[in-house]
Protein backbone atom coordinates (compact mmCIF):
# COMPACT_ATOMS: atom_id res chain seq x y z
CA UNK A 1 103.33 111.92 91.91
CA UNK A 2 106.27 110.19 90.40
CA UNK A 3 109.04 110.51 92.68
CA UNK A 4 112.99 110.85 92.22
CA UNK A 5 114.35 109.65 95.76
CA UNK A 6 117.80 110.38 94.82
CA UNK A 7 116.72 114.02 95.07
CA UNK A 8 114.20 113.26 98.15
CA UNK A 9 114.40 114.55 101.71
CA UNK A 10 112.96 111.47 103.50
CA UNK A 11 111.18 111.31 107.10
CA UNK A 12 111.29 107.81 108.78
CA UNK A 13 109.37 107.62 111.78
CA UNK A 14 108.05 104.13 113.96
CA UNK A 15 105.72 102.89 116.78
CA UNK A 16 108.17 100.71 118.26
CA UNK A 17 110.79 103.46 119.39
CA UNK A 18 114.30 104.66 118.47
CA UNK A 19 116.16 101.65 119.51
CA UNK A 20 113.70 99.62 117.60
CA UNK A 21 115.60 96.91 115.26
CA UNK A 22 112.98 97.76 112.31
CA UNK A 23 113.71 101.32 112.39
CA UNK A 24 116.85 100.92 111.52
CA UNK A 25 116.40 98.52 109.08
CA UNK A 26 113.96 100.77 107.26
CA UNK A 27 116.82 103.72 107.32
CA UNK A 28 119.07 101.35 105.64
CA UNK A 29 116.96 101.01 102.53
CA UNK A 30 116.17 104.52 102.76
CA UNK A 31 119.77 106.42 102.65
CA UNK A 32 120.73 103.73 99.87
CA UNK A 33 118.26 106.11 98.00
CA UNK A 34 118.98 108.92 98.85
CA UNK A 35 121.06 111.22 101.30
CA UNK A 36 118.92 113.40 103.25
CA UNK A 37 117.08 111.32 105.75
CA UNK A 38 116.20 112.01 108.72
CA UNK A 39 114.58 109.94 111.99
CA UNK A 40 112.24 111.36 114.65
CA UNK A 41 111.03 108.36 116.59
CA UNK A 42 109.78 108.00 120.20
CA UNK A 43 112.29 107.59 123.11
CA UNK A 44 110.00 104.58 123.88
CA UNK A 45 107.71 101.98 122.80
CA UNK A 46 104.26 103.95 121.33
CA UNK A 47 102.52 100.20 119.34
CA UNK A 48 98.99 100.96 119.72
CA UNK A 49 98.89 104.33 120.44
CA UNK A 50 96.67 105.23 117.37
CA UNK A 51 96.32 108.36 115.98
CA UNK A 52 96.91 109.81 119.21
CA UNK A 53 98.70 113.40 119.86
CA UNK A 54 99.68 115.16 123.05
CA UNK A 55 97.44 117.40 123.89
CA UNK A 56 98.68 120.25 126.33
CA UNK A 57 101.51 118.59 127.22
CA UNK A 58 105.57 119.38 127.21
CA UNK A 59 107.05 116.93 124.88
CA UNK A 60 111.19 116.65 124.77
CA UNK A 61 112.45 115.99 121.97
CA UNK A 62 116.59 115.05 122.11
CA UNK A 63 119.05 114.77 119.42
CA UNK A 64 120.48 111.37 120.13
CA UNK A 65 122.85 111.59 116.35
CA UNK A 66 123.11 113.19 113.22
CA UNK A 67 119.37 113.46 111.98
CA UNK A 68 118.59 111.28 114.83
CA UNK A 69 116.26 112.64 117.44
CA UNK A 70 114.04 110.87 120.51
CA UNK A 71 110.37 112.47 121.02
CA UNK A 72 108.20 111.85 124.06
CA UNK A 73 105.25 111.67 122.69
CA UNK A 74 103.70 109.86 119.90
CA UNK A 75 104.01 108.79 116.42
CA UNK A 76 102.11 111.77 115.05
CA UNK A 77 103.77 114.14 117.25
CA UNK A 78 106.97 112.71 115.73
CA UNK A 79 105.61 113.99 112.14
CA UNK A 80 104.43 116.96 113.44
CA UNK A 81 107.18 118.14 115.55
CA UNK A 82 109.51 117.17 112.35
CA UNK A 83 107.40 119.10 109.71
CA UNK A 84 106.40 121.66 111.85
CA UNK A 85 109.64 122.65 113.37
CA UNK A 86 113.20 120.65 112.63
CA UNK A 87 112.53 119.97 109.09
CA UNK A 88 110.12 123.13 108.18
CA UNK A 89 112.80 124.84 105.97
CA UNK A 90 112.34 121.98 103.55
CA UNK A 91 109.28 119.61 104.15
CA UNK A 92 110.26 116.07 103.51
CA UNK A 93 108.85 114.82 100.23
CA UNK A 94 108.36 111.37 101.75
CA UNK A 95 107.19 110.07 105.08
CA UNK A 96 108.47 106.11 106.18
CA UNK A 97 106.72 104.58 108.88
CA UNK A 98 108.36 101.32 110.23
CA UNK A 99 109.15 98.91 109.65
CA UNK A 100 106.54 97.41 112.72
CA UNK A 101 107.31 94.35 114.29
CA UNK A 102 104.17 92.61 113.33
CA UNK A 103 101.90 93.12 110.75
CA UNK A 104 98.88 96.09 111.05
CA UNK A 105 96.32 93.71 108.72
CA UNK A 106 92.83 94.32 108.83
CA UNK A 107 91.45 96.31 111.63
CA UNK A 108 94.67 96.58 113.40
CA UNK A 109 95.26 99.55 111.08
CA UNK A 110 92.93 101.58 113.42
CA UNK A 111 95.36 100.90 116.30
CA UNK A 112 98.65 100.86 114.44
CA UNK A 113 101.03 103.98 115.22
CA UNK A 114 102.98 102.85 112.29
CA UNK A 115 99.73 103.75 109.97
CA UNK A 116 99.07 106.48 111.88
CA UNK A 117 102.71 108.09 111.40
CA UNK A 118 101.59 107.98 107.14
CA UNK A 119 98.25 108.62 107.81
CA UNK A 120 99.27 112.00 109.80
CA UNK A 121 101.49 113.14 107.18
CA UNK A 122 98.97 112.27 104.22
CA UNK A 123 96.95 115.19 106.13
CA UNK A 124 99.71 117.42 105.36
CA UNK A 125 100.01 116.67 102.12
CA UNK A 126 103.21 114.61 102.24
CA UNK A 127 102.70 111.03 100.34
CA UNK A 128 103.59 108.57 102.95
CA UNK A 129 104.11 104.63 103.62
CA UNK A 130 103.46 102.34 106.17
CA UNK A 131 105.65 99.40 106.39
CA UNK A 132 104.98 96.37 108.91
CA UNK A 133 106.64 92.75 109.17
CA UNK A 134 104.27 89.94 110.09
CA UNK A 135 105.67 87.29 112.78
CA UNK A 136 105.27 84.79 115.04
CA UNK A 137 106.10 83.78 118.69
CA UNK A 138 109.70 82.50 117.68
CA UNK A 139 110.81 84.63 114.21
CA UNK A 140 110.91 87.98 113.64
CA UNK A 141 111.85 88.02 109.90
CA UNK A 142 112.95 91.68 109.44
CA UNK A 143 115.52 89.75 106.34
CA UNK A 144 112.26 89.84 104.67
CA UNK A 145 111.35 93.07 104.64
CA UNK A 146 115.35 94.74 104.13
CA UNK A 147 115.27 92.29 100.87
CA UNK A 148 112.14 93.23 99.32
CA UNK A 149 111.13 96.90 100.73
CA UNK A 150 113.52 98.24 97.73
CA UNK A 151 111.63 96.75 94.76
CA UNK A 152 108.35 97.46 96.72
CA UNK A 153 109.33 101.58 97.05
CA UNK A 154 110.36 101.37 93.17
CA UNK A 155 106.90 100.10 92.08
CA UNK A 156 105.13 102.27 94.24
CA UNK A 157 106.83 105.59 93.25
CA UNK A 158 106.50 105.81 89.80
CA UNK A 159 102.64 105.89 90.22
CA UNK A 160 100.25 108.38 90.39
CA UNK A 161 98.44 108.54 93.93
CA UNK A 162 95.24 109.92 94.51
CA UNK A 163 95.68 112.71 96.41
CA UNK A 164 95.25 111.55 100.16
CA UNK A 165 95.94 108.13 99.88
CA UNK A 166 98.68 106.35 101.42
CA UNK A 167 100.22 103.06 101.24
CA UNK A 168 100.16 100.31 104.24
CA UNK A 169 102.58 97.69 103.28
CA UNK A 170 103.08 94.30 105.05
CA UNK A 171 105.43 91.46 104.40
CA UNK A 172 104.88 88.44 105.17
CA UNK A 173 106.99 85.71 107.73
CA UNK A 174 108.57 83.67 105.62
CA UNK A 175 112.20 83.46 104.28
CA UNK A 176 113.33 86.33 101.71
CA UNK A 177 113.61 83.78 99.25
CA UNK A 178 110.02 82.29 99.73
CA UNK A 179 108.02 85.49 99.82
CA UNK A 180 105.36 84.60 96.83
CA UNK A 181 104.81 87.80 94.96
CA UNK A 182 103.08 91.18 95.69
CA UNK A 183 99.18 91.27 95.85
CA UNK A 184 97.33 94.59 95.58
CA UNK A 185 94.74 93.78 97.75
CA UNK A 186 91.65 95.73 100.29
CA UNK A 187 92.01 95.87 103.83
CA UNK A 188 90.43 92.68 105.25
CA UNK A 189 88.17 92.11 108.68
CA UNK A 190 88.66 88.72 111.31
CA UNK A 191 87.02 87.99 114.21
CA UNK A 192 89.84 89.27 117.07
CA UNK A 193 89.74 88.93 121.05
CA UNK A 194 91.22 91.09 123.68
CA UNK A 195 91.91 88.95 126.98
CA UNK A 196 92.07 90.96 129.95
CA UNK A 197 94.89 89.97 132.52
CA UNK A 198 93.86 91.60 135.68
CA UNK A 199 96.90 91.69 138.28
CA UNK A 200 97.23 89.73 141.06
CA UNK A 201 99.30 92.13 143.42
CA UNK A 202 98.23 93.79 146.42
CA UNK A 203 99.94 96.30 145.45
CA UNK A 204 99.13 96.89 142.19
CA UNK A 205 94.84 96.43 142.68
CA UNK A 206 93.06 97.67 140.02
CA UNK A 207 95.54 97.02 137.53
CA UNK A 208 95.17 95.10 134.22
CA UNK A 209 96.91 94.03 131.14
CA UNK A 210 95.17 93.96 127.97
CA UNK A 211 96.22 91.33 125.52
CA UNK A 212 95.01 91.15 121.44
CA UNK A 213 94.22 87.83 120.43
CA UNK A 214 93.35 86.72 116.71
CA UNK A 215 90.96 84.03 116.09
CA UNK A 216 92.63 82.57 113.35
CA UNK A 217 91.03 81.58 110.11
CA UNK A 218 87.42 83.08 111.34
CA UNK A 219 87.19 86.15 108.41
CA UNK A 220 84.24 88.49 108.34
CA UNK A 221 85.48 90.11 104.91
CA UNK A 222 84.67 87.99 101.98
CA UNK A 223 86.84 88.17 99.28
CA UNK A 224 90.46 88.59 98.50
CA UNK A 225 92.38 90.92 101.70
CA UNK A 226 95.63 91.51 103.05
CA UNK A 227 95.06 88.81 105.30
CA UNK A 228 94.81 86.06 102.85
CA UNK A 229 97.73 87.37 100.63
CA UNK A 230 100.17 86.93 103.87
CA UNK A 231 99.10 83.69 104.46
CA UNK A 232 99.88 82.59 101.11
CA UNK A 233 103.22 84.38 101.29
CA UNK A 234 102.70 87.00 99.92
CA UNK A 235 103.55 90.92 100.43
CA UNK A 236 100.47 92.59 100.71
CA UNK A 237 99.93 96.46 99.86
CA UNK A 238 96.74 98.53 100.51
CA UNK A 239 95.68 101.78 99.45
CA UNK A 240 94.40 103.51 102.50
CA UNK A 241 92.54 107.26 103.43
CA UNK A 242 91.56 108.93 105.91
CA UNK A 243 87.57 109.52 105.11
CA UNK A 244 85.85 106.95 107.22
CA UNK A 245 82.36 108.00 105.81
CA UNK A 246 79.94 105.10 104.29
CA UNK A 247 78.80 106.69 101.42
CA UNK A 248 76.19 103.64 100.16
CA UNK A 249 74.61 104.88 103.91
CA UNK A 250 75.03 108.27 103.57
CA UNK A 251 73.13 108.16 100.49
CA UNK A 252 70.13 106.08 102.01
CA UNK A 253 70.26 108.67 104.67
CA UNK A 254 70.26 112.09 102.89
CA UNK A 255 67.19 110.35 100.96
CA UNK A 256 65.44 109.11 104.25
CA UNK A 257 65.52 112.78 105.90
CA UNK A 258 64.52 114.75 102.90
């Protein structure tokens, strides 16, 4: 695939809106490379929203700048509004998605509009990356990710991808100057919780807010994962797809109902 972003139209998309600080960051880096990029993002907050598209429904989409436009609707109506319509007299020949405030580790990825923004273009054929910073209560390191997201789009663009992969990228919260290497590692699995906050308003009965929780520490995956290379510092990158099928079972079965 070896790419020449000098030459590239770019597509940077997000979870976490327009306004978001990580977005904007993440366009930084990408007209240093190159300039013909372009940002479809929603008009408001989408983190969690998944794969998700809207179905049947009128979605606005508003130029809010040059290249700059608000959707209402999701992260993959974002790249498919963009591709199918604003951008479809030249298709972009890379998709950014980020940079997330917080990381999409493990099964997050499932959840994560900011994989699902690369993971929608992948489908149409468009390599893609997913970028996310890791961070804490206090610290919200995007430093980290504007220093190193450079080097980390050099490395990966000279390579060959298979053909429907895409890359989900994470850095981790430390300092720039303390992140400890790259690892190429597999997507990882931890015990999670969700607490469920139920409202205590008259006026508001039947309402509840649902709240992730990590168990920290408590791994299911053994083995090196993207979990363990952030918590030694590290920026972790994972080769992702779209086929979901377990082919070890799928074997067992095809032999079972023969």
């Amino acid at each position: 695939m070896p790419l020449n972003l000098s030459e590239a139209r770019i597509l940077v998309v997000n979870d976490d809106g327009i306004r978001a600080p990580g977005i904007k960051v993440l366009e930084r880096i990408a007209n240093s490379f190159s300039k013909d990029v372009w940002v479809f993002a929603p008009e408001e907050e989408k983190s969690g929203a998944g794969h998700s598209i809207s179905l049947g429904q009128a979605i606005r989409v508003t130029k809010v700048g040059p290249r700059h436009f608000a959707v209402g609707g999701s992260p993959t109506d974002c790249v498919m509004l963009a591709l199918g319509d604003y951008l479809s007299d030249r298709i972009p020949d890379l998709v950014l998605s980020g940079i997330n405030r917080g990381g999409n580790l493990g099964d997050d990825v499932t959840y994560s509009g900011t994989v699902s923004g690369a993971l929608e273009a992948t489908l149409l054929g468009i390599p893609a990356i997913a970028l996310s910073q890791v961070v804490d209560k206090k610290n919200v390191q995007f430093r980290t990710a504007e220093a190193h997201v450079g080097f980390v789009f050099e490395k990966l663009l000279t390579l060959n991808w298979p053909r429907g992969v895409f890359m989900n990228v994470n850095f981790p919260n430390v300092a720039a100057e303390a992140v400890n290497g790259i690892s190429i590692v597999p997507q990882g699995r931890r015990k999670s919780g969700y607490n469920l906050q139920k409202m205590n308003n008259p006026r508001r009965e039947g309402y509840f807010h649902i709240i992730g929780e990590a168990i920290q520490g408590e791994y299911i995956t053994e083995g090196d994962t993207d979990y363990l290379a952030i918590e030694r510092g590290e920026i972790s990158i994972t080769p992702l797809h779209c086929d979901l099928t377990h082919y070890g079972a799928l074997k067992k079965m095809q032999r079972k109902f023969k």
